[in-house]
PDB file of N, CA and C in Angstrom:
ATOM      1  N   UNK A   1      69.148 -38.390 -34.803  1.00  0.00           N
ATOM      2  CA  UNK A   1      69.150 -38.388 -33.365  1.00  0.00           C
ATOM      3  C   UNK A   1      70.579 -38.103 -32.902  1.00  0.00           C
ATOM      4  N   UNK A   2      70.826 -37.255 -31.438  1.00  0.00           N
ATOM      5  CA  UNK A   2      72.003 -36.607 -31.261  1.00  0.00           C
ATOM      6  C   UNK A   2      72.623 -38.206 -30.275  1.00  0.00           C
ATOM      7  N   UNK A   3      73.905 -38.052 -30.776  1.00  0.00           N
ATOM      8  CA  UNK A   3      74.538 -39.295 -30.085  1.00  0.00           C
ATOM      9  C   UNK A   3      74.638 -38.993 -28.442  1.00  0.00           C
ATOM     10  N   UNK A   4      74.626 -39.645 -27.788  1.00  0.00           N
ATOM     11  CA  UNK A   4      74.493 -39.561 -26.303  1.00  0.00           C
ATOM     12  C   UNK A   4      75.543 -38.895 -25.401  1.00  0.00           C
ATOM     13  N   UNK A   5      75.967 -38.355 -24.394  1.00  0.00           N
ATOM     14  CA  UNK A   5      76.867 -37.583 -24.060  1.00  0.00           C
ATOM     15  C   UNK A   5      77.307 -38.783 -23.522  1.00  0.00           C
ATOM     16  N   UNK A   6      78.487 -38.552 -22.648  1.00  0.00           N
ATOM     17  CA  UNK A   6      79.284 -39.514 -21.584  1.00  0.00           C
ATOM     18  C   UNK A   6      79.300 -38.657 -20.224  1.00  0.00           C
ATOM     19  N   UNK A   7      78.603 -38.934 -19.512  1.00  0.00           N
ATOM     20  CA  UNK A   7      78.662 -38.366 -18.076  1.00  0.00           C
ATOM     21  C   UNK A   7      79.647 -38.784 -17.314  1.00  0.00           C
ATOM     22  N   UNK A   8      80.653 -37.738 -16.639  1.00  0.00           N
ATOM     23  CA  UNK A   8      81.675 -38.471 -15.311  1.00  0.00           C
ATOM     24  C   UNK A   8      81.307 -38.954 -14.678  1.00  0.00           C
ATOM     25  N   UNK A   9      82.016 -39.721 -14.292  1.00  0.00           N
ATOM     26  CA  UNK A   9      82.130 -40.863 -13.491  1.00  0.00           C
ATOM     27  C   UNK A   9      81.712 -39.635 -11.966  1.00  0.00           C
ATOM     28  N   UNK A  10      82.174 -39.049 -11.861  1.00  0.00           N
ATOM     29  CA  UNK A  10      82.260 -37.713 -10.377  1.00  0.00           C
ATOM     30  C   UNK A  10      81.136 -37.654 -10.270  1.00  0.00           C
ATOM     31  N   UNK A  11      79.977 -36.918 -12.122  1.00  0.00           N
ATOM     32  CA  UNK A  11      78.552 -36.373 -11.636  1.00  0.00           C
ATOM     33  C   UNK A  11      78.026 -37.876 -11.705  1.00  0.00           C
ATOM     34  N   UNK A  12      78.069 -38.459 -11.643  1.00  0.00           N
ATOM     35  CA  UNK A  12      77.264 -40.099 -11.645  1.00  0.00           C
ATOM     36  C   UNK A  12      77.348 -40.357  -9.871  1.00  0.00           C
ATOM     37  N   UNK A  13      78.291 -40.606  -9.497  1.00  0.00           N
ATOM     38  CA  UNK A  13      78.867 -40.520  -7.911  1.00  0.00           C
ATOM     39  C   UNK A  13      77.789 -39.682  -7.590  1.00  0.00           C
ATOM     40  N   UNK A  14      77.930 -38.282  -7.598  1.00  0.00           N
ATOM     41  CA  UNK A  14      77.389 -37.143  -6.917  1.00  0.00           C
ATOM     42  C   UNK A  14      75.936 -37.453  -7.175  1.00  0.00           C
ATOM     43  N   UNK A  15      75.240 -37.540  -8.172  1.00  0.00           N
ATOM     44  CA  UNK A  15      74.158 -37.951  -8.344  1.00  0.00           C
ATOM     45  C   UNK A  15      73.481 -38.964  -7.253  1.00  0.00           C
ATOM     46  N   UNK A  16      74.175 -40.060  -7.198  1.00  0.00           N
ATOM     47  CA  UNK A  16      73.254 -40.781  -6.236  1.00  0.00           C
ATOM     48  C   UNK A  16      74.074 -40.660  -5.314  1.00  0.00           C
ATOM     49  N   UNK A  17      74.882 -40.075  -4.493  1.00  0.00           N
ATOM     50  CA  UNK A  17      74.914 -39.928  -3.178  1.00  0.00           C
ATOM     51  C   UNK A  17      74.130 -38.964  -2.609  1.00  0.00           C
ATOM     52  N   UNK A  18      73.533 -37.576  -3.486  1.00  0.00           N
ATOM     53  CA  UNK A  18      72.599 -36.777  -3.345  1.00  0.00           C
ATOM     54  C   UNK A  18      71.077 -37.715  -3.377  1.00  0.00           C
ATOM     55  N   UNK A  19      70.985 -38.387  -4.353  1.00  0.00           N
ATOM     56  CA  UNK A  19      69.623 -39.047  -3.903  1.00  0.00           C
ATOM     57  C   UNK A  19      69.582 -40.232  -2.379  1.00  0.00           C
ATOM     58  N   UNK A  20      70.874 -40.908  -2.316  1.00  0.00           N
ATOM     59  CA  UNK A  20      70.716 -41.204  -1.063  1.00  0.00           C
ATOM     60  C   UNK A  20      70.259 -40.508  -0.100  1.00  0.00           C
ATOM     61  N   UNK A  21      71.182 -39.183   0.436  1.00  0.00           N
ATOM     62  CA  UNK A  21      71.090 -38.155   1.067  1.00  0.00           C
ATOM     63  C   UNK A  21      69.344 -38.061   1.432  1.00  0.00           C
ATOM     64  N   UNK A  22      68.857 -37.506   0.085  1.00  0.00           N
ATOM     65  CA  UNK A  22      67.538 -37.379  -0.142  1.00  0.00           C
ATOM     66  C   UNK A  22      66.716 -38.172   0.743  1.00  0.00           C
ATOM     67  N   UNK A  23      67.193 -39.409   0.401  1.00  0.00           N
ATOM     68  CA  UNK A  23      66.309 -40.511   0.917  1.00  0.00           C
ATOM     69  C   UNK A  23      66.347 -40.353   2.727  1.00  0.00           C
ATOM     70  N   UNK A  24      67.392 -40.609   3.084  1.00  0.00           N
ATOM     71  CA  UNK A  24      67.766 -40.790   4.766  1.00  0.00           C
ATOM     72  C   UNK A  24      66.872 -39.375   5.150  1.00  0.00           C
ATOM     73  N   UNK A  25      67.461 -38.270   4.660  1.00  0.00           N
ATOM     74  CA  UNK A  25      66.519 -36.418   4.859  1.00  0.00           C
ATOM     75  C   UNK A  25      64.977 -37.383   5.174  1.00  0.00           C
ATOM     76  N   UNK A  26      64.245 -37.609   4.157  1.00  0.00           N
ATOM     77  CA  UNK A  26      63.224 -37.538   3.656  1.00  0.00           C
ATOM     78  C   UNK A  26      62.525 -38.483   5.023  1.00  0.00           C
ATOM     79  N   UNK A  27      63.192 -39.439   5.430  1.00  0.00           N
ATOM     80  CA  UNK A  27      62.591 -40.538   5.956  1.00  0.00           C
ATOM     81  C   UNK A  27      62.873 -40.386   7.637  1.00  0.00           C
ATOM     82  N   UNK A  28      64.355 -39.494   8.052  1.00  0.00           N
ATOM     83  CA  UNK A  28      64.282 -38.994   9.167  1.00  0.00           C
ATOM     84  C   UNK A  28      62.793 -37.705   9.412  1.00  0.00           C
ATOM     85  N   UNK A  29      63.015 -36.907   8.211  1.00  0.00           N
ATOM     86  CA  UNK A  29      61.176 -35.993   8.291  1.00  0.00           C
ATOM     87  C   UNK A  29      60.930 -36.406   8.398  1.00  0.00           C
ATOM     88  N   UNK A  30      60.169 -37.319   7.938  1.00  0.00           N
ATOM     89  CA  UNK A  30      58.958 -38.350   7.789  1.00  0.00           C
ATOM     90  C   UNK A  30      58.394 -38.521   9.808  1.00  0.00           C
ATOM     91  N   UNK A  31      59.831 -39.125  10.085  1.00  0.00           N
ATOM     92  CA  UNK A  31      59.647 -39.483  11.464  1.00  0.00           C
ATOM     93  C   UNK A  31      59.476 -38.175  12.606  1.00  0.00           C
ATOM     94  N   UNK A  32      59.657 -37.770  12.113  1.00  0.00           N
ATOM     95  CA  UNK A  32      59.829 -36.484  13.270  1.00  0.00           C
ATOM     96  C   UNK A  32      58.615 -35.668  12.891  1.00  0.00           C
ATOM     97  N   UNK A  33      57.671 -35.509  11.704  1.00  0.00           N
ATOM     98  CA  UNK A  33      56.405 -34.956  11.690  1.00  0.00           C
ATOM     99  C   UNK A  33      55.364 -35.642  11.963  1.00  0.00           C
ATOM    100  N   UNK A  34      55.880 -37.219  11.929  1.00  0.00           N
ATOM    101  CA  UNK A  34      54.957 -38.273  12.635  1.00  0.00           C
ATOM    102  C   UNK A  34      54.747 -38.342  14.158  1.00  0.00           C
ATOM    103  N   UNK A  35      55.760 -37.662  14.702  1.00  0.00           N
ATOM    104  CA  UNK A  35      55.619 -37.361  16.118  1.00  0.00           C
ATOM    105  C   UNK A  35      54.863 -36.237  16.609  1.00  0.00           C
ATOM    106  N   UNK A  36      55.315 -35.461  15.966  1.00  0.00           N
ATOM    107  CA  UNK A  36      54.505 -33.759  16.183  1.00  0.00           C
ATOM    108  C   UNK A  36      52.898 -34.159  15.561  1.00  0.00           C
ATOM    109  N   UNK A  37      52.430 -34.894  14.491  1.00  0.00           N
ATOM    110  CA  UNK A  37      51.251 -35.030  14.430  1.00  0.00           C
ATOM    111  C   UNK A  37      50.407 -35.896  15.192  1.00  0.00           C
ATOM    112  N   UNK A  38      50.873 -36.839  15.433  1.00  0.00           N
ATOM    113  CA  UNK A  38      50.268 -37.647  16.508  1.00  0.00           C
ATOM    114  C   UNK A  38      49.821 -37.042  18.153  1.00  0.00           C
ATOM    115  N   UNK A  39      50.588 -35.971  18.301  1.00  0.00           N
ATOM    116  CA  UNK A  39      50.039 -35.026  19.556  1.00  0.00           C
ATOM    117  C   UNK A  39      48.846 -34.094  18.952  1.00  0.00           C
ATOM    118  N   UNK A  40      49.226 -33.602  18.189  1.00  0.00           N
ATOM    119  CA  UNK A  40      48.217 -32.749  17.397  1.00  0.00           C
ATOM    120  C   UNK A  40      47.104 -33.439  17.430  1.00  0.00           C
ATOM    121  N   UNK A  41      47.263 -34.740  16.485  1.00  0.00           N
ATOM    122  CA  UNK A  41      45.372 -35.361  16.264  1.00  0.00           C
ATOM    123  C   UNK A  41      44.971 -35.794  17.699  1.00  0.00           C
ATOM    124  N   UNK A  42      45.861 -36.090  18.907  1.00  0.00           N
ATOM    125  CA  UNK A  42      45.030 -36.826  20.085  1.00  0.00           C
ATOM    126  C   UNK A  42      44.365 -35.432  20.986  1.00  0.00           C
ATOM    127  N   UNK A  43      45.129 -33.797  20.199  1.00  0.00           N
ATOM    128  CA  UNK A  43      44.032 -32.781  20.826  1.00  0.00           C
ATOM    129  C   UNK A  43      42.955 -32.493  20.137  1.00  0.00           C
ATOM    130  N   UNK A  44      43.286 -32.657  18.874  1.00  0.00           N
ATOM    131  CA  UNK A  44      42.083 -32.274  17.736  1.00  0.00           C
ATOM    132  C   UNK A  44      41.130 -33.644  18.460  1.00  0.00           C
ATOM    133  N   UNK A  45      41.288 -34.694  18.749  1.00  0.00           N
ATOM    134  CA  UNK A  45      40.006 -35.486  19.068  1.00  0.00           C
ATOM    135  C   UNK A  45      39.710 -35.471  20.187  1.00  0.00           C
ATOM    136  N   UNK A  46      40.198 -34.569  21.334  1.00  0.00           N
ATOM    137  CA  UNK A  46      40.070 -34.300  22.729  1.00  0.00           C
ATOM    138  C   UNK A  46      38.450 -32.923  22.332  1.00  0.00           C
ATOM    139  N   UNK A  47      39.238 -32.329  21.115  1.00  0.00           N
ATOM    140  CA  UNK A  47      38.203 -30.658  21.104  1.00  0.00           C
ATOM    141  C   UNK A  47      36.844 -31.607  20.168  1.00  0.00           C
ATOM    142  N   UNK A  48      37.237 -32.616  18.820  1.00  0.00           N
ATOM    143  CA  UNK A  48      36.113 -32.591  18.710  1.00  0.00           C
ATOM    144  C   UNK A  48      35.142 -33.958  19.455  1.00  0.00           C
ATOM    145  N   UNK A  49      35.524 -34.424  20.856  1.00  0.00           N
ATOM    146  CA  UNK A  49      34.941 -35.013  21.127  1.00  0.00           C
ATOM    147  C   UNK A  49      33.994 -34.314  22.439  1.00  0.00           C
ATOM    148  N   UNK A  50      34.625 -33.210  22.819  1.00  0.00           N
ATOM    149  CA  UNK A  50      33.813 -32.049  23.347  1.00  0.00           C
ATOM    150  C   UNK A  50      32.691 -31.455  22.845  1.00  0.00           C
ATOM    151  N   UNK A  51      32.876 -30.876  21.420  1.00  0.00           N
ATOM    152  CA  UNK A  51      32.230 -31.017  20.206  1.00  0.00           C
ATOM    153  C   UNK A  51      30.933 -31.533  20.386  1.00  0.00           C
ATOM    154  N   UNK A  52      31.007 -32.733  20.384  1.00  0.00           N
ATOM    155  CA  UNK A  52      29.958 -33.690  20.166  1.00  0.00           C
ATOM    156  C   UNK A  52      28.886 -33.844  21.372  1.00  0.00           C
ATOM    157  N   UNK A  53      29.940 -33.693  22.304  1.00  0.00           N
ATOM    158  CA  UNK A  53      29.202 -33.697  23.431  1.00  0.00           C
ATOM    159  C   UNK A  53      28.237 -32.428  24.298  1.00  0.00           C
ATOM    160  N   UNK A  54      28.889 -31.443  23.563  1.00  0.00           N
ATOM    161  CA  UNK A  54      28.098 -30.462  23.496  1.00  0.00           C
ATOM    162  C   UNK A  54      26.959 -30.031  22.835  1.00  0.00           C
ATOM    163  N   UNK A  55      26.627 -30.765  21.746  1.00  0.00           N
ATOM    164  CA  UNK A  55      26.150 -30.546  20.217  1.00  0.00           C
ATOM    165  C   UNK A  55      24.668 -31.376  20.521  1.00  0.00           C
ATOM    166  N   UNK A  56      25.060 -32.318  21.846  1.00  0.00           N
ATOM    167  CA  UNK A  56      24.414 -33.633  22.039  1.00  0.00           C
ATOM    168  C   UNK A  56      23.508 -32.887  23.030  1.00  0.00           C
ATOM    169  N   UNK A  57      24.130 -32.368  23.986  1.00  0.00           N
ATOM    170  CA  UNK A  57      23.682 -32.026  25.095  1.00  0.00           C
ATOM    171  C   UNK A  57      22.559 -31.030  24.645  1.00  0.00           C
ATOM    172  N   UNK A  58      22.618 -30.176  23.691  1.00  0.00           N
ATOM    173  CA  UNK A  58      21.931 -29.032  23.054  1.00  0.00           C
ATOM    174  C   UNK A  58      20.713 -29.595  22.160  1.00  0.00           C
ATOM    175  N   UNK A  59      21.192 -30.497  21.305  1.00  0.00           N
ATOM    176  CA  UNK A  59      19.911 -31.328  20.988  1.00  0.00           C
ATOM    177  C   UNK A  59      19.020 -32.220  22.474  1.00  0.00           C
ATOM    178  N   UNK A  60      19.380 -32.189  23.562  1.00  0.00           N
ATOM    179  CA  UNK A  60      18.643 -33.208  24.371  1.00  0.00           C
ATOM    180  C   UNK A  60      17.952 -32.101  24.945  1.00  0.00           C
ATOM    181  N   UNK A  61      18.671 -31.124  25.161  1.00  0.00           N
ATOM    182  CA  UNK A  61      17.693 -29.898  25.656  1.00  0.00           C
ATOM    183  C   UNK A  61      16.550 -29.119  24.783  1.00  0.00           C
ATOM    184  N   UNK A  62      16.875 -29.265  23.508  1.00  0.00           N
ATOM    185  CA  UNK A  62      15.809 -28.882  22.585  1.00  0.00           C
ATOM    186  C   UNK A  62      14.714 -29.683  22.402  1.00  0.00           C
ATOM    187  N   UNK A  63      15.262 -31.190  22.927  1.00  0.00           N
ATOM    188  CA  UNK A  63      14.083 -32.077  22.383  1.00  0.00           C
ATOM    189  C   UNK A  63      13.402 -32.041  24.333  1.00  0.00           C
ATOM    190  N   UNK A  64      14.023 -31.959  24.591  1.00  0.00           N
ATOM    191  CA  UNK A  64      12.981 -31.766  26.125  1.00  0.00           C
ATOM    192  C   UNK A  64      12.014 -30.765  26.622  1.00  0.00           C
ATOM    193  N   UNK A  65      12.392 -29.527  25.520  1.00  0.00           N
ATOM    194  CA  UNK A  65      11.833 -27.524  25.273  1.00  0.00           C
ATOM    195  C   UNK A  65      10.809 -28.268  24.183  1.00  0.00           C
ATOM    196  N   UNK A  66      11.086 -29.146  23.099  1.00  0.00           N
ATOM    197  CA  UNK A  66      10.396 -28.980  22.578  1.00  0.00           C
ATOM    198  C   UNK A  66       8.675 -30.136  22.993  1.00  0.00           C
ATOM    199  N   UNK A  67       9.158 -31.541  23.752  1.00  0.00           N
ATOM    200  CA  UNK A  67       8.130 -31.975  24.181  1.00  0.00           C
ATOM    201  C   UNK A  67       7.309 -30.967  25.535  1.00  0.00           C
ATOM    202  N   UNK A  68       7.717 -30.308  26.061  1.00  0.00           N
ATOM    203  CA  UNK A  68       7.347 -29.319  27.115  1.00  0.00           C
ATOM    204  C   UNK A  68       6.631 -28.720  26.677  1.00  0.00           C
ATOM    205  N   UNK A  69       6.659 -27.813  25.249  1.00  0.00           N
ATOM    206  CA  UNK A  69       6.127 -27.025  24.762  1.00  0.00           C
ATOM    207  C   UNK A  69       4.703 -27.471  23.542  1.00  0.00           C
ATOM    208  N   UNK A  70       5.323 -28.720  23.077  1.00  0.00           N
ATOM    209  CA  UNK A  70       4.582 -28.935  21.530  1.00  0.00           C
ATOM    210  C   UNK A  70       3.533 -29.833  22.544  1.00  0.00           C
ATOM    211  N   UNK A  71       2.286 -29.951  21.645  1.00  0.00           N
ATOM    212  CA  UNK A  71       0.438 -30.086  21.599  1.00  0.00           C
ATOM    213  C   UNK A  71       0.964 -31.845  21.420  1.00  0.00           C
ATOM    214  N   UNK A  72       1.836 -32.167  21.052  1.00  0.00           N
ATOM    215  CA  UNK A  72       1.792 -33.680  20.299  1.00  0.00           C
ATOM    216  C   UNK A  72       2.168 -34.153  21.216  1.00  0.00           C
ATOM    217  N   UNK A  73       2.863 -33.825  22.503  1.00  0.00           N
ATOM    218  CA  UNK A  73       3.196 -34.638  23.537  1.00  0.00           C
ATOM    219  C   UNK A  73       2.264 -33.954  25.211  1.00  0.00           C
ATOM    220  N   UNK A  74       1.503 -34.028  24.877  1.00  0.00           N
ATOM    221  CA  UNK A  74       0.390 -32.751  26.246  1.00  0.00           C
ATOM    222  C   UNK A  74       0.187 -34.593  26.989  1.00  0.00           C
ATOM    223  N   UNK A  75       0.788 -34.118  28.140  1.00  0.00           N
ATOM    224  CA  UNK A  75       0.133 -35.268  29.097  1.00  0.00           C
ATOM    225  C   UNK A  75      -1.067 -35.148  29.827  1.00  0.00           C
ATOM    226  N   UNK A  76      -1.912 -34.287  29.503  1.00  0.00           N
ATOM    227  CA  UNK A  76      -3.554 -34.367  29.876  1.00  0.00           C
ATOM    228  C   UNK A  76      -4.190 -33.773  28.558  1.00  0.00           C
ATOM    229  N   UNK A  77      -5.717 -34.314  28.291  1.00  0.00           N
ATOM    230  CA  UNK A  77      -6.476 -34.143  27.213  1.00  0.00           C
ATOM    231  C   UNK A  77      -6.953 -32.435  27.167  1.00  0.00           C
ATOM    232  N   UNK A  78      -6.522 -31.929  26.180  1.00  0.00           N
ATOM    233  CA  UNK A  78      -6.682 -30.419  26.160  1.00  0.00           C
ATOM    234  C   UNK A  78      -8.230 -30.121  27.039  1.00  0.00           C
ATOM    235  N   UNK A  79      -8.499 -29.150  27.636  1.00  0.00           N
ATOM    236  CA  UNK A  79      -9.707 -28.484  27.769  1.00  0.00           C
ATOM    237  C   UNK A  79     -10.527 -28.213  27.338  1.00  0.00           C
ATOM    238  N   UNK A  80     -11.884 -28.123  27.024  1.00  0.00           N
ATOM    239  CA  UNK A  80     -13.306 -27.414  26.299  1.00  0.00           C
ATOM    240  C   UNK A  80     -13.634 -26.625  26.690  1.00  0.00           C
TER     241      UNK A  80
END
């Protein structure tokens, strides 16, 4: 087995002041795409709650075309 190197003291420093760095970067993103998404999802649930309500409205009209129309709901006894 190869004996171990000795790293400077400089790239040891540099090393974790770059992962600090990293960290503060990472966690200021963090916050600032948490803002931009939170507008995003309150339109995405503005469109799909339109969605629904449309979807709803279209089934209430089908089921009202369809008792209008279908033999299973006839409000007088067919003819002879």
């Amino acid at each position: 087995m190869a004996t171990p190197v000795q790293v400077s003291p400089l790239i040891k420093t540099a090393r974790w002041s770059l992962l600090g760095l990293g960290i503060i970067y990472g966690s200021k993103h963090h916050y600032t795409v948490k803002a931009k998404r939170e507008k995003e999802r309150k339109v995405e649930l503005d469109i799909k709650e339109k969605y629904l309500a449309q979807k709803h409205e279209a089934a209430e009209k089908a089921r009202i075309e369809f008792e209008r129309d279908s033999i299973l709901f006839e409000k007088s006894p067919p003819k002879e």
